[in-house]
C-alpha atoms as a PDB file:
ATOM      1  CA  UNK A   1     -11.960 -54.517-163.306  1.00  0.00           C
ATOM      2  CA  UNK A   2      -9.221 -54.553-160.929  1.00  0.00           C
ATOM      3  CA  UNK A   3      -9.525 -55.004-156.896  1.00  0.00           C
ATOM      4  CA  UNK A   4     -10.798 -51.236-156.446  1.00  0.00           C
ATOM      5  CA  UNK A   5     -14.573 -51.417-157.253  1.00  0.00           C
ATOM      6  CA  UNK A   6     -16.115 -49.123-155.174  1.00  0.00           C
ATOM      7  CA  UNK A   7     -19.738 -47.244-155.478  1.00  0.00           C
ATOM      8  CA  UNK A   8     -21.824 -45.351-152.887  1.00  0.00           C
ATOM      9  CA  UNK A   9     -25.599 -45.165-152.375  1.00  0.00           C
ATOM     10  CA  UNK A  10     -27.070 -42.522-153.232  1.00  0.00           C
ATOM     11  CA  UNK A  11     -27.269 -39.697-151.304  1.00  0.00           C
ATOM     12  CA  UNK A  12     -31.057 -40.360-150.119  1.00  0.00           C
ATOM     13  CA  UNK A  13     -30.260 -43.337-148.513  1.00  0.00           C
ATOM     14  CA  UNK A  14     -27.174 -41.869-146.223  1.00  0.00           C
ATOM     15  CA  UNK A  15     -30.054 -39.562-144.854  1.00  0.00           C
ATOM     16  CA  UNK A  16     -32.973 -41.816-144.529  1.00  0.00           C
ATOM     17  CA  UNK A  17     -31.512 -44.897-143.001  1.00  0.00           C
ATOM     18  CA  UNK A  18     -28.947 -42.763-140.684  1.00  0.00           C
ATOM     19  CA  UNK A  19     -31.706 -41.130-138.885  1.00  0.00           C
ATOM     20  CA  UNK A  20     -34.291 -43.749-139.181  1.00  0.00           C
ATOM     21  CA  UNK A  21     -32.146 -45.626-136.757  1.00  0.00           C
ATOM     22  CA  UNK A  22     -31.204 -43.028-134.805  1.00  0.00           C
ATOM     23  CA  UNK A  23     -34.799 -42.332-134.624  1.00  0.00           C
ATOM     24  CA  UNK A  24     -35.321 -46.089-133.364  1.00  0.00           C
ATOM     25  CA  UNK A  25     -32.357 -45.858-131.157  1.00  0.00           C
ATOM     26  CA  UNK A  26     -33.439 -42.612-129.339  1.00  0.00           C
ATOM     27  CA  UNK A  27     -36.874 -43.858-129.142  1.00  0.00           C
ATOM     28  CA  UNK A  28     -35.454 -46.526-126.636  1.00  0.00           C
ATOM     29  CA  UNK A  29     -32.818 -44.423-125.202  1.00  0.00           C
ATOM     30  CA  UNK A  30     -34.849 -41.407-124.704  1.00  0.00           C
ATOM     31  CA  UNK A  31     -37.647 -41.252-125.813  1.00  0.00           C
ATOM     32  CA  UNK A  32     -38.471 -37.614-123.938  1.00  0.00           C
ATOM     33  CA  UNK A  33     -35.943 -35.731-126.351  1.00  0.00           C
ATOM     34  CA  UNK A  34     -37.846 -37.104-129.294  1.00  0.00           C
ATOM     35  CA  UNK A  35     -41.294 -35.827-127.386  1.00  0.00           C
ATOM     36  CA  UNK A  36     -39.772 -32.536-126.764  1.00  0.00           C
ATOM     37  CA  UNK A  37     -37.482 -32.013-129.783  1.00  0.00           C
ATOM     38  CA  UNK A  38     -38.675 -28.967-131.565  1.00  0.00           C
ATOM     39  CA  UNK A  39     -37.026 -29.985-134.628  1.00  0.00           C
ATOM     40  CA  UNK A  40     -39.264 -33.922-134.535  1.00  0.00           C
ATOM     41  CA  UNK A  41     -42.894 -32.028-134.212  1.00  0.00           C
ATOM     42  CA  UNK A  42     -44.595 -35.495-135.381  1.00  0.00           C
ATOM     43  CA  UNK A  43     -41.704 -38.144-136.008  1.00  0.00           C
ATOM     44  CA  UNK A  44     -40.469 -37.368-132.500  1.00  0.00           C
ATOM     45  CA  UNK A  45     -43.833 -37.841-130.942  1.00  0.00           C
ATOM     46  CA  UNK A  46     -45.004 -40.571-132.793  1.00  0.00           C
ATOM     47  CA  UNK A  47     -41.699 -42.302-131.737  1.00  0.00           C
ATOM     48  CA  UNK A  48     -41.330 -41.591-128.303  1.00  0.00           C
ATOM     49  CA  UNK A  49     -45.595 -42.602-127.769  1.00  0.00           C
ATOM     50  CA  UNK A  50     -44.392 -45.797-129.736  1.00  0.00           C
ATOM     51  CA  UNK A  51     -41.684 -46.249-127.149  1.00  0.00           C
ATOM     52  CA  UNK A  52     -43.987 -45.259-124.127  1.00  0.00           C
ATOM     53  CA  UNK A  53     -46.755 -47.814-125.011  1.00  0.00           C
ATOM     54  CA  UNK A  54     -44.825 -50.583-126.469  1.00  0.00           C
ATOM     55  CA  UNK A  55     -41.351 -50.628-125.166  1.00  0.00           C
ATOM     56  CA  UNK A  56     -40.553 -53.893-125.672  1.00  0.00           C
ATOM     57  CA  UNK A  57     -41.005 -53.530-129.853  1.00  0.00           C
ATOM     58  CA  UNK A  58     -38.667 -50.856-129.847  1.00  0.00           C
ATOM     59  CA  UNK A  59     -36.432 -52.965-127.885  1.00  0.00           C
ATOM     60  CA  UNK A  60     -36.569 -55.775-130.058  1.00  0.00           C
ATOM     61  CA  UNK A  61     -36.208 -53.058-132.999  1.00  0.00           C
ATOM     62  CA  UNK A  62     -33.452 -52.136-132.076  1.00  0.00           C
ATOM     63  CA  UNK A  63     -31.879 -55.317-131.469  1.00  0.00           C
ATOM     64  CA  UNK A  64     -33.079 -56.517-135.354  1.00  0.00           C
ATOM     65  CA  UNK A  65     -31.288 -53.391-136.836  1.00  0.00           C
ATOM     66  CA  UNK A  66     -28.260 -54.373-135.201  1.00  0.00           C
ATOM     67  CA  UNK A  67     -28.335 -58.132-135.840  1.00  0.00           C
ATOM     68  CA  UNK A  68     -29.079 -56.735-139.674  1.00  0.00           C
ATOM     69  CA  UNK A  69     -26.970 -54.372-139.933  1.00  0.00           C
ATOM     70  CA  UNK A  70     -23.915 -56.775-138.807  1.00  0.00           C
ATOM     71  CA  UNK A  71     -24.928 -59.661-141.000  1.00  0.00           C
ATOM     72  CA  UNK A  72     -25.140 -57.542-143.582  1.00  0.00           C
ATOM     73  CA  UNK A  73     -21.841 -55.889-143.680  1.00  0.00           C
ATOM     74  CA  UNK A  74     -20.548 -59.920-142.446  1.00  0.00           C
ATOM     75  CA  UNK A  75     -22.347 -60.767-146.052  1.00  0.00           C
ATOM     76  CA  UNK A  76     -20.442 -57.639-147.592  1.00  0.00           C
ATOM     77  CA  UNK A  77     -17.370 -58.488-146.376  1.00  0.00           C
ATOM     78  CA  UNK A  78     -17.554 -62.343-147.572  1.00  0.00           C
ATOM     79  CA  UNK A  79     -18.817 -60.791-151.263  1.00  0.00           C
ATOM     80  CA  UNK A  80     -15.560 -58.373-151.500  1.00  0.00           C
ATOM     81  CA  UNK A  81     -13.528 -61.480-150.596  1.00  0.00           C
ATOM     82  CA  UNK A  82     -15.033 -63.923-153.303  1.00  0.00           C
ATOM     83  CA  UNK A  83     -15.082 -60.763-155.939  1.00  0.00           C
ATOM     84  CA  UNK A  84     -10.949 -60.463-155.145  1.00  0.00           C
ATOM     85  CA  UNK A  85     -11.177 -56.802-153.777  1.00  0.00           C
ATOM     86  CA  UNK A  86      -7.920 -55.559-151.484  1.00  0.00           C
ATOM     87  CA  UNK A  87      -8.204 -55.085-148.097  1.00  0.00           C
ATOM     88  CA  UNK A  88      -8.924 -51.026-148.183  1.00  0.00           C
ATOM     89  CA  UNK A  89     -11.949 -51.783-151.269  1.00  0.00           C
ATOM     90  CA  UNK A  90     -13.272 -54.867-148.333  1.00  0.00           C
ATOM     91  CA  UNK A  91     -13.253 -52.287-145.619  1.00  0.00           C
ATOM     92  CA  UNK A  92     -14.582 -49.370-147.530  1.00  0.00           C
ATOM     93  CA  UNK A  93     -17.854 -51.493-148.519  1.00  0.00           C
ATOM     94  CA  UNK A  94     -17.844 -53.765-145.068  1.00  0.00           C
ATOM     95  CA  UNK A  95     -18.536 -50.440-143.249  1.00  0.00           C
ATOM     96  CA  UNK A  96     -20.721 -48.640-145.791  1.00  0.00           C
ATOM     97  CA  UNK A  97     -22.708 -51.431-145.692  1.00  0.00           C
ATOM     98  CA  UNK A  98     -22.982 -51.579-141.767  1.00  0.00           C
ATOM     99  CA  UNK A  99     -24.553 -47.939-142.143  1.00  0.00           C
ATOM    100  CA  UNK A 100     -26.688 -48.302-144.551  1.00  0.00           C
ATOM    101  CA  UNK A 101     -27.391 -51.774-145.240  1.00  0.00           C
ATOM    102  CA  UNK A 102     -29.490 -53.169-148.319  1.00  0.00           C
ATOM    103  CA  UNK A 103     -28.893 -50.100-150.759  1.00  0.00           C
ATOM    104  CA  UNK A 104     -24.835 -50.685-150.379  1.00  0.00           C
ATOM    105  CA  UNK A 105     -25.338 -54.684-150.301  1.00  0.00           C
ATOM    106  CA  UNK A 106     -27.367 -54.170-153.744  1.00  0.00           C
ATOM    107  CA  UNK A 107     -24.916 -52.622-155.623  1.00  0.00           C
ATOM    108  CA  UNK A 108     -21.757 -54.785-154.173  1.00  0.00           C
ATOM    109  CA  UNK A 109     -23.964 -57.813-155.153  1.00  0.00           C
ATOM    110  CA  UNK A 110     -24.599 -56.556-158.709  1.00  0.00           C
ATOM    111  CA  UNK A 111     -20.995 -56.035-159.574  1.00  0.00           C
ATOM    112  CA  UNK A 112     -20.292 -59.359-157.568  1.00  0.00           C
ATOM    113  CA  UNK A 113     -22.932 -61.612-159.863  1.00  0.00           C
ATOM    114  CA  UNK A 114     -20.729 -59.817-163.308  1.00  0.00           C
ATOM    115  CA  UNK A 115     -17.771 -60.665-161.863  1.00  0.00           C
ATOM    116  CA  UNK A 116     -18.887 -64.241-161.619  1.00  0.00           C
ATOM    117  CA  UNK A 117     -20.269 -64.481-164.855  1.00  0.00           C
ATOM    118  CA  UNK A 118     -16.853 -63.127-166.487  1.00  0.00           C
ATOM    119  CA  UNK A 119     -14.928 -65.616-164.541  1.00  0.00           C
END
């Protein structure tokens, strides 16, 4: 394999995590659109009563997503680097993997644990 492995997530996951943080995010940012959002009937409520009683957790969610999210696509880019991708194949997966995180970091990790065992 040369230094342009590159795979993405399934599609499922660049729905589900994209709007489950935007979900957390609005929940802290405001957390009336989600109550009022016709198109969140019980996600939107749920959220912005979650932010309304407890807004410190959703503070402190959305500081853990972030702090993730960053580490993980740090992690992705170190993995790229050790697996002897170029610099577009290191970007490509150091930002897929800031959006969606564990799916991305699974796969890159895979194809970085054969690349070790062929070396």
């Amino acid at each position: 394999m040369d230094g342009t492995f590159f795979r993405v997530p399934k599609w499922y996951w660049w729905v589900i995590i994209p709007f489950g943080l935007w979900i957390n995010f609005m929940a802290w940012w405001n957390p009336m659109f989600l109550k009022t959002s016709p198109c969140l009937p019980v996600i939107g409520k749920t959220a912005a009563w979650i932010a309304e009683t407890f807004p410190m957790f959703v503070i402190f969610a959305n500081i853990i997503a972030v702090i993730l999210h960053v580490g993980e696509a740090a992690y992705a880019y170190k993995l790229t680097g050790d697996a002897g991708l170029n610099d577009d194949t290191r970007k490509k997966w150091t930002l897929q993997t800031f959006i969606i995180g564990f799916p991305s970091l699974k796969m890159l990790k895979e194809y970085s644990k054969t690349k070790q065992k062929k070396s």
